[in-house]
Every structure is written in C-alpha cells, then in structure tokens.
N, C-alpha and C. Protein backbone atom coordinates (compact mmCIF):
# COMPACT_ATOMS: atom_id res chain seq x y z
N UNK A 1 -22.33 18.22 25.74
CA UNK A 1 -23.14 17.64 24.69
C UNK A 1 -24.23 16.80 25.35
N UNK A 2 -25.70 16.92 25.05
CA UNK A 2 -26.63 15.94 25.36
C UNK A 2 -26.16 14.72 25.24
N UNK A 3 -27.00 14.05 25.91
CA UNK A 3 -26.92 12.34 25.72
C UNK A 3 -27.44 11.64 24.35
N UNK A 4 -28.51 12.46 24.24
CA UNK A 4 -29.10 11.63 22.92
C UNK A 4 -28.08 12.26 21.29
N UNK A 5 -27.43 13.45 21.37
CA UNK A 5 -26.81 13.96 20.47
C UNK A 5 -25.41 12.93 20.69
N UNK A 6 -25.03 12.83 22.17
CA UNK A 6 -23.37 12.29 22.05
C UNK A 6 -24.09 10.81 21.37
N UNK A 7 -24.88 10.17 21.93
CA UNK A 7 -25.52 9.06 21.15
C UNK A 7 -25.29 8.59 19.68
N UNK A 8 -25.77 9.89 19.45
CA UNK A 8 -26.13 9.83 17.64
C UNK A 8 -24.72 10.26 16.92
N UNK A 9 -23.93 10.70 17.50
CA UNK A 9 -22.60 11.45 17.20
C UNK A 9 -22.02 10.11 16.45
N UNK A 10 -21.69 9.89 15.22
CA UNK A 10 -20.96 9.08 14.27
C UNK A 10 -21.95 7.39 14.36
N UNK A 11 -23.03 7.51 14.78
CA UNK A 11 -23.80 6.82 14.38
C UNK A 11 -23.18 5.39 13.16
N UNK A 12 -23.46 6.35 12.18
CA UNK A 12 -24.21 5.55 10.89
C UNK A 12 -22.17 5.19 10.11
N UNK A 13 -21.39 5.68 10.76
CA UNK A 13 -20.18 5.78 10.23
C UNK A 13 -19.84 3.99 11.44
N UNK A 14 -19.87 3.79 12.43
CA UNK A 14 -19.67 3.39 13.34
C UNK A 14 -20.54 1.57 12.76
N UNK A 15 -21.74 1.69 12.44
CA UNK A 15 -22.24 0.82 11.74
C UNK A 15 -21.58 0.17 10.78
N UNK A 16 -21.51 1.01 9.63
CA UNK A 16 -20.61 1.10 8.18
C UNK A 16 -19.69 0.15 9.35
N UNK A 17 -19.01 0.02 9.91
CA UNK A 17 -17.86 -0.49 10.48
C UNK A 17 -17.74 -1.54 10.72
N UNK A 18 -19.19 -1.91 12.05
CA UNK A 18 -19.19 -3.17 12.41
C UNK A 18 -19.47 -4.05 11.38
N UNK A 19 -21.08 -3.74 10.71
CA UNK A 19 -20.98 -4.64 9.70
C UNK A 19 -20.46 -4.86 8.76
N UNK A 20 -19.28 -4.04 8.09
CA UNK A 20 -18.20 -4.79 7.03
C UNK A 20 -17.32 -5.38 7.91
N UNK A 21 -17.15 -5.78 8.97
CA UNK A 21 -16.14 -6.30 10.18
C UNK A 21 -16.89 -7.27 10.39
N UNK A 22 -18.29 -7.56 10.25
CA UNK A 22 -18.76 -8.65 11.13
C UNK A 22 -18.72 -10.43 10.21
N UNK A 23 -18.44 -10.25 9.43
CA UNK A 23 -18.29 -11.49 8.72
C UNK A 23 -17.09 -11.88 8.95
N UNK A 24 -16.77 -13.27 9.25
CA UNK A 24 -15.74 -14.28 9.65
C UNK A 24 -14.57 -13.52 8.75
N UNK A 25 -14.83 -14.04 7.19
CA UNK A 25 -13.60 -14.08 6.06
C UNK A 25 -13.19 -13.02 5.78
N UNK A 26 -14.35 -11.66 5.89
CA UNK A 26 -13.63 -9.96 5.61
C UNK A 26 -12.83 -9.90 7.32
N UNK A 27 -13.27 -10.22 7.91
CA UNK A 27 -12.24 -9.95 9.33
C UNK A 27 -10.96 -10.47 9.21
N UNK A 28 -10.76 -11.80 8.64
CA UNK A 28 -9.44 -12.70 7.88
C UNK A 28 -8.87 -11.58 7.19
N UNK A 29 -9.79 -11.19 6.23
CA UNK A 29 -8.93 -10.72 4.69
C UNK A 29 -8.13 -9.17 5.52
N UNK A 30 -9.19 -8.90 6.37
CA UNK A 30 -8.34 -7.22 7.01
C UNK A 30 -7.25 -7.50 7.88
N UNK A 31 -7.19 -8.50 8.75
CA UNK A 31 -6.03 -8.73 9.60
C UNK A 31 -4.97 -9.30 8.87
N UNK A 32 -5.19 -10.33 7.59
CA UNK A 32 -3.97 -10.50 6.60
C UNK A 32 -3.45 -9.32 5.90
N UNK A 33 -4.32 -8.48 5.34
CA UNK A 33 -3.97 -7.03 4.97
C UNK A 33 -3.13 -6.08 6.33
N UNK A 34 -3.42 -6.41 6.98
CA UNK A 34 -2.95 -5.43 7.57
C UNK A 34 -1.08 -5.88 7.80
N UNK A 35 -0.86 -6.98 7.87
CA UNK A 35 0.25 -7.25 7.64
C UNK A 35 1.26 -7.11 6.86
N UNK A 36 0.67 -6.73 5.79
CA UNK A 36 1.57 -6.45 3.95
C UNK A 36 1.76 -4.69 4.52
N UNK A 37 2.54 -4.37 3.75
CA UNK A 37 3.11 -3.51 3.01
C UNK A 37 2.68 -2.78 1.89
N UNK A 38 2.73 -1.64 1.90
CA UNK A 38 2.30 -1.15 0.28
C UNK A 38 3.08 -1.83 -0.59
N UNK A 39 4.35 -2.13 -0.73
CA UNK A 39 5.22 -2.58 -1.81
C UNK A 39 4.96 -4.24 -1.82
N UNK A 40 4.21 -5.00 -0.49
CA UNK A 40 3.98 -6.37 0.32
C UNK A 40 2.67 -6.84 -0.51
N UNK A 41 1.46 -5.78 -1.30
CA UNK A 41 0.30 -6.03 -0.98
C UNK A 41 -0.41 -6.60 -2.20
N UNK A 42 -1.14 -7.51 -2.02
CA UNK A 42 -1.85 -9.27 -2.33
C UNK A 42 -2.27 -9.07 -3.67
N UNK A 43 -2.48 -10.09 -4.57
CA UNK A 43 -3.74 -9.70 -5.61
C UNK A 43 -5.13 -10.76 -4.83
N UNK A 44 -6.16 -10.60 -5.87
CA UNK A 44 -7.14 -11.58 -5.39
C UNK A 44 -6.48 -13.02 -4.84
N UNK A 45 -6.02 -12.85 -6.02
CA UNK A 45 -5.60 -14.59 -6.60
C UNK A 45 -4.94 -15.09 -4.96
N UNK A 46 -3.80 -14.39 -4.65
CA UNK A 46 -2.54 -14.95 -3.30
C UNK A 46 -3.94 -14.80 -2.18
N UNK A 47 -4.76 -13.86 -1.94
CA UNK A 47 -5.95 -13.62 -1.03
C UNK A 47 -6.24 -14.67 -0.68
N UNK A 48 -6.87 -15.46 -2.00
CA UNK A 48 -7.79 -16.26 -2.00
C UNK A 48 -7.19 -17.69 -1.52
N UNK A 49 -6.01 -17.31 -1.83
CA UNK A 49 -5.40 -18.89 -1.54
C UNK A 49 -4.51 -18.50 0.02
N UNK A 50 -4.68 -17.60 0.83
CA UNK A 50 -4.26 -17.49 1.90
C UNK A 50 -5.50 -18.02 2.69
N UNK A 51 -6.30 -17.45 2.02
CA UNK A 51 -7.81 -17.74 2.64
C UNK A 51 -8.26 -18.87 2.73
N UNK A 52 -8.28 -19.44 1.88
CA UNK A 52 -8.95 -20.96 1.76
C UNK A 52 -10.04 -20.58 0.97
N UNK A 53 -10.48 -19.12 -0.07
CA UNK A 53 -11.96 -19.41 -0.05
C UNK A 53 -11.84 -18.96 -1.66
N UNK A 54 -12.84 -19.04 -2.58
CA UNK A 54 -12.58 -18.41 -4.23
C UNK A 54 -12.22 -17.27 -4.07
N UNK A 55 -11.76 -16.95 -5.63
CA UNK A 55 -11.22 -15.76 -6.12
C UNK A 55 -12.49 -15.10 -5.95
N UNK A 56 -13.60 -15.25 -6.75
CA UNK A 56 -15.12 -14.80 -6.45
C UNK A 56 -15.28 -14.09 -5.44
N UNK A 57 -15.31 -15.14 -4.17
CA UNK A 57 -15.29 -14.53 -2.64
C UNK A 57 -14.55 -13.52 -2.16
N UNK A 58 -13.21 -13.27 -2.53
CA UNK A 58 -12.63 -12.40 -2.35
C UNK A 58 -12.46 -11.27 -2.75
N UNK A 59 -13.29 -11.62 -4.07
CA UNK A 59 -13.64 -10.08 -4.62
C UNK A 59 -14.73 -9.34 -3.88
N UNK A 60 -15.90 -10.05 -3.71
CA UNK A 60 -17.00 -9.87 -3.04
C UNK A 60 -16.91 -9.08 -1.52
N UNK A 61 -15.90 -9.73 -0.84
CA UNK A 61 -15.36 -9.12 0.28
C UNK A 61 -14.54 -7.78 0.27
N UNK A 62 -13.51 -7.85 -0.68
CA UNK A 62 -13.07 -6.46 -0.87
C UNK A 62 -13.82 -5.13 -1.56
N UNK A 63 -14.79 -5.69 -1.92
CA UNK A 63 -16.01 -4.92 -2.32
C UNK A 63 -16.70 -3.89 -1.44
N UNK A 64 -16.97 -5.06 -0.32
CA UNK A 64 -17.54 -4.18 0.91
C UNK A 64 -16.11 -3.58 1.72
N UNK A 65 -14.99 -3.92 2.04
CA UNK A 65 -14.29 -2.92 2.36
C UNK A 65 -13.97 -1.84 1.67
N UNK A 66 -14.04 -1.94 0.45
CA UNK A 66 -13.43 -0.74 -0.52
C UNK A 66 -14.63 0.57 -0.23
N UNK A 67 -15.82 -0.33 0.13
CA UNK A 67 -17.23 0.70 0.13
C UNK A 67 -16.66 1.59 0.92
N UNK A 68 -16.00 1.04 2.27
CA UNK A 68 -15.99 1.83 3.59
C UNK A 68 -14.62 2.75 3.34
N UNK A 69 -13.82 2.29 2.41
CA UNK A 69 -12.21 2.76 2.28
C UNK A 69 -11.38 2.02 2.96
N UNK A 70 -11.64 1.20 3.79
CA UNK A 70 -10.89 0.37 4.13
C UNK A 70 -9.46 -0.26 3.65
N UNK A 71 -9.95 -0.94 2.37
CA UNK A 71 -8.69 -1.16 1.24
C UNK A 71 -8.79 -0.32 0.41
N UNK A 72 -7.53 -0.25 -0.18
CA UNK A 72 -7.50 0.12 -1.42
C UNK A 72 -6.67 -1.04 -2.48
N UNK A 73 -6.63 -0.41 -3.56
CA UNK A 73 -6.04 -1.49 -4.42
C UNK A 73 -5.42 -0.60 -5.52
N UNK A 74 -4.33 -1.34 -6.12
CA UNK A 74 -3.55 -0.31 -7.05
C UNK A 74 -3.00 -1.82 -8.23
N UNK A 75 -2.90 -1.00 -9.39
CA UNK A 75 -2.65 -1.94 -10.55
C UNK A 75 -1.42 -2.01 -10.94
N UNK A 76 -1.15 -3.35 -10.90
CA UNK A 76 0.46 -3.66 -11.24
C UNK A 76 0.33 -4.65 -11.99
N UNK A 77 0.69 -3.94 -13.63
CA UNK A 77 0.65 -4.83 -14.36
C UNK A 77 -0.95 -5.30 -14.74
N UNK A 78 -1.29 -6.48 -14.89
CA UNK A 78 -2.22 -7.45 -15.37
C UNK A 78 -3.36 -7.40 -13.78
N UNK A 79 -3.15 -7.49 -12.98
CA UNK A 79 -3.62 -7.67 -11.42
C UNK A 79 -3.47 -6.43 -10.71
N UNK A 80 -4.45 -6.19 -9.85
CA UNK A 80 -4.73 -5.13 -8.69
C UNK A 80 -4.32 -5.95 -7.73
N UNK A 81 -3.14 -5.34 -6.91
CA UNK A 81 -2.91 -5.52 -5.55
C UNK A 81 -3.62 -4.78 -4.30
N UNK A 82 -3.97 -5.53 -3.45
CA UNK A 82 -4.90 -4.45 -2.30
C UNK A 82 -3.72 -4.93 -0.82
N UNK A 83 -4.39 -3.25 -0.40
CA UNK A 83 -3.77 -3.15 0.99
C UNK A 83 -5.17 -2.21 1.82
N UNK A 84 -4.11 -2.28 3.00
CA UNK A 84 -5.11 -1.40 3.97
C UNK A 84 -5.12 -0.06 3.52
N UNK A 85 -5.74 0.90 3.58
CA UNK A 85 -5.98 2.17 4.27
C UNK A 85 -5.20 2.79 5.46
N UNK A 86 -3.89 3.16 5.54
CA UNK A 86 -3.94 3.17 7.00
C UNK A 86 -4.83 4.14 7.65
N UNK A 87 -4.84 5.53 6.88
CA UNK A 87 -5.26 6.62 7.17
C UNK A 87 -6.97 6.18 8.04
N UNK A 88 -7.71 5.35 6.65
CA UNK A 88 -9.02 4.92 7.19
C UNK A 88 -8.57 3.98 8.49
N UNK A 89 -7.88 3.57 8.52
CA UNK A 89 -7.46 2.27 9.52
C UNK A 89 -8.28 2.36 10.66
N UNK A 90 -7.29 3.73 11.13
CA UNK A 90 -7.26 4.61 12.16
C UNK A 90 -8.24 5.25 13.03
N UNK A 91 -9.05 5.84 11.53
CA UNK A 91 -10.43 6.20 11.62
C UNK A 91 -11.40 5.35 12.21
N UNK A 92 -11.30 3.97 11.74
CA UNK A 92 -11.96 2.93 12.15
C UNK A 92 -11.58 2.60 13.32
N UNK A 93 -10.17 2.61 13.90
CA UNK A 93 -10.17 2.38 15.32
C UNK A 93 -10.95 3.40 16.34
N UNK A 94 -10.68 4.71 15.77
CA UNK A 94 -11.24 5.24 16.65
C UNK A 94 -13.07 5.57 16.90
N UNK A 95 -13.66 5.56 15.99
CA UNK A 95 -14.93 5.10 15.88
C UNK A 95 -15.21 3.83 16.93
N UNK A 96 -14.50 2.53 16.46
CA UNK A 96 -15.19 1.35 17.35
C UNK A 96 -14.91 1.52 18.68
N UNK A 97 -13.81 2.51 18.93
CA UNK A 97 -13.44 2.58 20.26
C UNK A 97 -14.37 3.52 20.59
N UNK A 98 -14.91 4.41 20.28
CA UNK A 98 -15.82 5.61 20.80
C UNK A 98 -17.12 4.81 20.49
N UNK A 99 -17.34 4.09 19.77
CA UNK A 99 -18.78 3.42 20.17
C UNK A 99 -18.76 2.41 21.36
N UNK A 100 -17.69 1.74 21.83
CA UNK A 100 -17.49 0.75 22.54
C UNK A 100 -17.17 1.54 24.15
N UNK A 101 -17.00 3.07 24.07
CA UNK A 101 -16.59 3.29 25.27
C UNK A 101 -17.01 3.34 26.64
N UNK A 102 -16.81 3.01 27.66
CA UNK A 102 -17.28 3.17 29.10
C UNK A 102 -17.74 3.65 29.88
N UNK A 103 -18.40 5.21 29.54
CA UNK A 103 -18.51 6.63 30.25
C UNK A 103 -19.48 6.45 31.09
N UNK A 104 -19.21 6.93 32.68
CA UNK A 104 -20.09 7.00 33.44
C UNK A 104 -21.49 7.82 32.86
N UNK A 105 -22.89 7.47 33.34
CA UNK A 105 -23.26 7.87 32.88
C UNK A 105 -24.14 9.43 33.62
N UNK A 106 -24.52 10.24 32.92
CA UNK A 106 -24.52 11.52 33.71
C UNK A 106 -26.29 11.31 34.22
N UNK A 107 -26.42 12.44 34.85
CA UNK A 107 -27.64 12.60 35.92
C UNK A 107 -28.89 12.39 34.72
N UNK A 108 -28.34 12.83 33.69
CA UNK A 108 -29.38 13.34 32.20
C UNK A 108 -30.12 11.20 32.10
N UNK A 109 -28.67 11.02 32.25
CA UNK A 109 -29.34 9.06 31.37
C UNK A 109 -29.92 8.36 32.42
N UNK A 110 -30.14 9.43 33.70
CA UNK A 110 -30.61 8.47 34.86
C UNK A 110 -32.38 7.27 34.04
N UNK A 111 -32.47 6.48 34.81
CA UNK A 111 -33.32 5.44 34.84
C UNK A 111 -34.66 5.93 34.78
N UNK A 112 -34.40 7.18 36.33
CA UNK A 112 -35.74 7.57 37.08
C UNK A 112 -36.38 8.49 35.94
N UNK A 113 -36.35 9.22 34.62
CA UNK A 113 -36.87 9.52 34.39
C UNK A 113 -37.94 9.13 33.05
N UNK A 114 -37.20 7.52 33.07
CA UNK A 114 -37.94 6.55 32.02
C UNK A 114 -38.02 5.61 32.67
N UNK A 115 -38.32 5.10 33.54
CA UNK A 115 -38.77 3.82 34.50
C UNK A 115 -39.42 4.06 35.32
N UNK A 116 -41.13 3.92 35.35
CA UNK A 116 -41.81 4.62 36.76
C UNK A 116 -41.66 3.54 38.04
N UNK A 117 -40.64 2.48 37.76
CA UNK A 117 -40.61 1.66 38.93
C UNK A 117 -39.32 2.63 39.59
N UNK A 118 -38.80 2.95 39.16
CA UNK A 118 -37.69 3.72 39.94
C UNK A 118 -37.76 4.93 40.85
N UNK A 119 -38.83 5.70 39.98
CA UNK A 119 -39.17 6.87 40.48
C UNK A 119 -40.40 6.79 41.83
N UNK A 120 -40.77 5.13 41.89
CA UNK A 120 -41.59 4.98 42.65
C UNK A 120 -40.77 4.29 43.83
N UNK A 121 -39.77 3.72 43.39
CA UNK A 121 -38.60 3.56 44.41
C UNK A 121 -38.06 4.79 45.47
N UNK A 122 -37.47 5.99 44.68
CA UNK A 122 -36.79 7.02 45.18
C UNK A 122 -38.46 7.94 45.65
N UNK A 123 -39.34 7.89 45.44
CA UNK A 123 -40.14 8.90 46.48
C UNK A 123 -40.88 8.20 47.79
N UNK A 124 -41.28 6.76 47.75
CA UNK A 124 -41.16 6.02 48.56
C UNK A 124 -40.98 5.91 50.14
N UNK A 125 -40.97 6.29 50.87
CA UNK A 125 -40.53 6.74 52.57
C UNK A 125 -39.69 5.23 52.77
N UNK A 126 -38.94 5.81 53.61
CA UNK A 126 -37.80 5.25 54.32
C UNK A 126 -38.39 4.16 55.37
C-alpha cells in the first residue's frame, strides 16, 4: 500500500475518536462505563453524581459518544441506563492504535524527495 493511501486509510473514523475522547469529563464518563456491566449500567442521574458534573452535562457528553457508538443506552422503566459498546470498544482500540503506530518508515516517505536541503546533502562530494 502507498504511503499517502496507508495515511488516509481510516482517517476520518480515527478523528471521530480522538475528539469525542479528547475532553476531560467524556474520558471520565467512558472509563466509568467501562466498568459496569450490561445488567451494572448507570442512568444520567448516578453519572452525574459519580461525576461531579449536571445531569445536563452528562447528557451532552453521551450525546457525542452515542454519535460514535460508543455507548449505548437501553430503557428500564422511567430512565435509560448507558453502557459501553464493547463491540465499538474494540474498534476504537484498534483505530487509535493504528493511528498511533510506529512503522519504520519506507524508502517512498524518505525526506530527500521533499526537502531540497537533503537532497543537496546526499549529492554533495565526500
């Protein structure tokens, strides 16, 4: 696969990710979620007061995870309880890990063929 295609490869899915992850209190609300149980899992109301922050807020937040699938939520009774996704969970791990990964990089991403200080380096005499 090219460089600029492996690049672009889950892009815009990988985004979707960080930024519903990048706020302090949705990063709270997913790592407390992730602790419950389907039979374990929260309404706003217990959220909000695990949280420290309004019921408001916590809707607002599960808002943007629900965008991504992240949570889901199911009705019991009078109140929606939310949990994780595991299925999406997963998905999401592996995305941040494939955007975050280490790969040497090949002859294609060299420097020398977008840096004319380089290329003026390597023809240069000894």
């Amino acid at each position: 696969m090219e460089t600029q295609e492996k690049i672009q490869e889950n892009t815009g899915e990988q985004a979707a990710v960080f930024g519903a992850l990048a706020d302090p209190t949705r990063l709270k609300l997913v790592k407390l979620l992730c602790r419950q149980h389907d039979p374990d899992a929260l309404c706003v109301n217990a959220l909000a007061g695990f949280l420290g922050v309004t019921q408001s807020a916590v809707s607002q937040h599960l808002r943007v995870l629900r965008a991504i699938g992240l949570v889901k939520g199911e009705r019991r009774g009078y109140h929606i309880h939310y949990f994780v996704n595991r299925d999406v969970l997963e998905k999401c791990r592996s995305l941040t890990s494939a955007a975050l990964s280490m790969e040497k990089p090949s002859e294609e991403q060299s420097c020398q063929e977008y840096c004319p200080e380089r290329r003026e380096e390597d023809v240069s005499p000894p």
